[in-house]
Protein backbone atom coordinates (compact mmCIF):
# COMPACT_ATOMS: atom_id res chain seq x y z
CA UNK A 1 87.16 114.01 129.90
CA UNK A 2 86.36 115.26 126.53
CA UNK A 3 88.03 118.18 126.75
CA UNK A 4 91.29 116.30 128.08
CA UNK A 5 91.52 113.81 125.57
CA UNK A 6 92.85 116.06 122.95
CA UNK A 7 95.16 117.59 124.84
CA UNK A 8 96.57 114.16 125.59
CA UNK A 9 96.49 113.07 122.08
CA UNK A 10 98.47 116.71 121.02
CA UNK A 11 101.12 116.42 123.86
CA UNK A 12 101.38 112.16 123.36
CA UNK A 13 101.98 113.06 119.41
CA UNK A 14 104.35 116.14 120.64
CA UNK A 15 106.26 113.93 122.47
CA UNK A 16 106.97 111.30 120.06
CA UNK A 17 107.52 113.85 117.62
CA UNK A 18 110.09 115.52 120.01
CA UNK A 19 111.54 111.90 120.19
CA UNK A 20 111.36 111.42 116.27
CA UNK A 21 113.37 114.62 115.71
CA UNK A 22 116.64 112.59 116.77
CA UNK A 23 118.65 112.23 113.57
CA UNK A 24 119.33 108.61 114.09
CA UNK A 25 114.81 107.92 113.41
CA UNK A 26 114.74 111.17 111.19
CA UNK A 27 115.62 109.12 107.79
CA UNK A 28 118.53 110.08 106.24
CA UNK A 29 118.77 107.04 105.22
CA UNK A 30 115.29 106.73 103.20
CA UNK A 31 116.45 110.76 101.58
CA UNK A 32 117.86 108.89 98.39
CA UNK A 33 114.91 107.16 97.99
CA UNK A 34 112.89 110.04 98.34
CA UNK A 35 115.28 111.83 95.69
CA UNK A 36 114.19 108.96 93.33
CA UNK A 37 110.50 109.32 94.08
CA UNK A 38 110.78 113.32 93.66
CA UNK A 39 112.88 112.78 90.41
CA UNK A 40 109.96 110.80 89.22
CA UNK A 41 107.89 113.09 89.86
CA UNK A 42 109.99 116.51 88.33
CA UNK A 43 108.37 115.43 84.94
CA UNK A 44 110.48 118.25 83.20
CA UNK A 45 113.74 117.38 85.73
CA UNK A 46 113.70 121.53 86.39
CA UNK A 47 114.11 120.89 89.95
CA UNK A 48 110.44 121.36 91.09
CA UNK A 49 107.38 120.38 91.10
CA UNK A 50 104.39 122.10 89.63
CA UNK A 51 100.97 121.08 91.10
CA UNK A 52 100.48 119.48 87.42
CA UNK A 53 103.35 117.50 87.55
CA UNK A 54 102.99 116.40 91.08
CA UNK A 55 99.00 115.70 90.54
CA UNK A 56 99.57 114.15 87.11
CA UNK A 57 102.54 111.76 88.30
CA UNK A 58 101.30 110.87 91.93
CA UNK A 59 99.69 108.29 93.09
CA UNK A 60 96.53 109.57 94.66
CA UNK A 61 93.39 110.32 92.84
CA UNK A 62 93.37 114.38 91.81
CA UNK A 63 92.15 116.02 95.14
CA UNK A 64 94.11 114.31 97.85
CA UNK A 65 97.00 115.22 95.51
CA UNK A 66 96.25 118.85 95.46
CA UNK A 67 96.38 118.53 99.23
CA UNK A 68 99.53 116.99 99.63
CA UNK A 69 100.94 119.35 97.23
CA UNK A 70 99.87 122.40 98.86
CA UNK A 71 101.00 120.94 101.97
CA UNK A 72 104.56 120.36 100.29
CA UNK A 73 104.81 124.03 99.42
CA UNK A 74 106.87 125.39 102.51
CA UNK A 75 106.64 128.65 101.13
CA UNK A 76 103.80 128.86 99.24
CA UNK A 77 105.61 129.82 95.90
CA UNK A 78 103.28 127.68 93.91
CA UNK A 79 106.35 125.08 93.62
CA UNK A 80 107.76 122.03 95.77
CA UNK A 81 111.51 121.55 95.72
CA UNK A 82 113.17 118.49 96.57
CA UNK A 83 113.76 120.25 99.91
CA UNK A 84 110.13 120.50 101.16
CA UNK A 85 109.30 117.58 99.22
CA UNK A 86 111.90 115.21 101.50
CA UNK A 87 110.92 117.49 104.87
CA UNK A 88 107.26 117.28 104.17
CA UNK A 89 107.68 113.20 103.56
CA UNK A 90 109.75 112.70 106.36
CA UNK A 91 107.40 114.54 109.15
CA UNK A 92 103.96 112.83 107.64
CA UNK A 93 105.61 109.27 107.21
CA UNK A 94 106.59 109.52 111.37
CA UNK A 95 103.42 111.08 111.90
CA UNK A 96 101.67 108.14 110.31
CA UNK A 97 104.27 105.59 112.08
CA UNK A 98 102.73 107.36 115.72
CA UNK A 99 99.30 106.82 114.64
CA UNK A 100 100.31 103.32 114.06
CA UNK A 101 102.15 102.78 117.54
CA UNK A 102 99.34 104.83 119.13
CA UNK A 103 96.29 102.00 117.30
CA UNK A 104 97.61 99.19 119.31
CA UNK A 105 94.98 96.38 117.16
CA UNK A 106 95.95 98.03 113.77
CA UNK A 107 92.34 98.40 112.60
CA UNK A 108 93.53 102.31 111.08
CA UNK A 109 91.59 103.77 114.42
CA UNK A 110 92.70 105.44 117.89
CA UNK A 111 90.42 105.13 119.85
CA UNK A 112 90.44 106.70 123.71
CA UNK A 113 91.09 103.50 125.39
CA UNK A 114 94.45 103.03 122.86
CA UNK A 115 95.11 106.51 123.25
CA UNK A 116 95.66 106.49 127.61
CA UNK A 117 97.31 103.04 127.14
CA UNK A 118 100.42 104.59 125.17
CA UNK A 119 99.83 108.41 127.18
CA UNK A 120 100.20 105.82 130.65
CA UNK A 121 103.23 104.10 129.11
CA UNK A 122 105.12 107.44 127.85
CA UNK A 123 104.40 108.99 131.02
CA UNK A 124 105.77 105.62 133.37
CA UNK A 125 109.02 105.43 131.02
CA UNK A 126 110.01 109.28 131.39
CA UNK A 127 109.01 109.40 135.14
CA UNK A 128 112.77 107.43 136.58
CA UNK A 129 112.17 107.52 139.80
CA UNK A 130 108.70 106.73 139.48
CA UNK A 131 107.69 109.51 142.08
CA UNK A 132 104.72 110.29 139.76
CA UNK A 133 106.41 113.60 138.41
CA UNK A 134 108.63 114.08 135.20
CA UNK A 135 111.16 116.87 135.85
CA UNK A 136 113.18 118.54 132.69
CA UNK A 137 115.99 116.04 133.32
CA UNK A 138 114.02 113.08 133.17
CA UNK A 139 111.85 114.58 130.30
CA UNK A 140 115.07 115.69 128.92
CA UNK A 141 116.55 111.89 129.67
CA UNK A 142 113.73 109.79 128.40
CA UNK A 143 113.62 111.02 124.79
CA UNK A 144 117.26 109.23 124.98
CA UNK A 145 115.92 105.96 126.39
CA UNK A 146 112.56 106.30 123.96
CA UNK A 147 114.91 106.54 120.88
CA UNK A 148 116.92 103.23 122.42
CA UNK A 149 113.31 100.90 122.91
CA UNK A 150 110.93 102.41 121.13
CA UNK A 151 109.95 100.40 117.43
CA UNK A 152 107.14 102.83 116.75
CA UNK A 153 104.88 99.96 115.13
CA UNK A 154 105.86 96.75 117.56
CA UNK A 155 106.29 98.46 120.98
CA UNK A 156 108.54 95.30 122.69
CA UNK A 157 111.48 95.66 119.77
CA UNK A 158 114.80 97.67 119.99
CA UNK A 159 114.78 100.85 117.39
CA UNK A 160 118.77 100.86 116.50
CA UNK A 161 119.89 99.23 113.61
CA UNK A 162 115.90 98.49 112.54
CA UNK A 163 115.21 97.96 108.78
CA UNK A 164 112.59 100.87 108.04
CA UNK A 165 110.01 99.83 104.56
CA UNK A 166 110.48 102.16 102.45
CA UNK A 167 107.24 104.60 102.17
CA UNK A 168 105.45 103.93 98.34
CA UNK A 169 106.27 106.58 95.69
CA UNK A 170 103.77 109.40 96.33
């Protein structure tokens, strides 16, 4: 069981990643904000960030700052544009929101038990014909229907038309 409970977590997360991807939950909504927050940051407004500016401006303490830089940097030119500054914001803020809808009590932990619950509850909402298989279509189909119902952070709630809170300036 050890060995399969990673593999669940990695194909749970892949899955509502795969569902996140949709353009309607993907943010493009929250990108002017995160133009403001990277403007903010472009101490020198030349368009990028230099690990200074980004460390010296951001709200974490120096090394956790030097992480998420260096995770910024797509292409490891030593500089974040607004480009992989938005992209890298946008996949670690619904990364975060899966951990959250994953840790059903909201103590900041997944544990196993948390983990099957949501893994048992993906699996019964792409299987539609409930033969205890999930073809392509369905697979293909319930990304759809996830988009529709799933509220990453209250399960029961409708996603459409949702007001997202708007990440704090990093």
């Amino acid at each position: 069981m050890r060995r399969v409970l990673p593999a669940l977590v990695v194909a749970l997360i892949g899955v509502a990643l795969c569902i996140a991807a949709a353009p309607e939950t993907s943010g493009p909504g929250r990108q002017p904000s995160l133009k403001q927050i990277f403007a903010r940051l472009d101490a020198d407004g030349d368009g990028s960030l230099t690990e200074a500016e980004y460390v010296g401006r951001s709200r974490f303490g120096a090394e956790q700052a030097r992480k998420i830089f260096h995770a910024s940097d797509a292409d490891g030119d030593g500089k974040v544009t607004e480009a992989e500054y938005i992209d890298n914001r946008i996949v670690t803020d619904k990364a975060k929101e899966v951990f959250f809808w994953i840790d059903a009590d909201d103590d900041q932990v997944m544990t196993r038990q948390e983990v099957a619950a949501r893994i048992d509850r993906v699996f019964k909402e792409m299987d539609a014909d409930a033969d205890g298989r999930v073809t392509i279509p369905e697979f293909m189909g319930s990304r759809w229907r996830w988009q529709v119902r799933i509220d990453w952070k209250k399960q029961d709630q409708p996603a459409p038309g949702e007001k997202r809170q708007e990440a704090k300036p990093e």
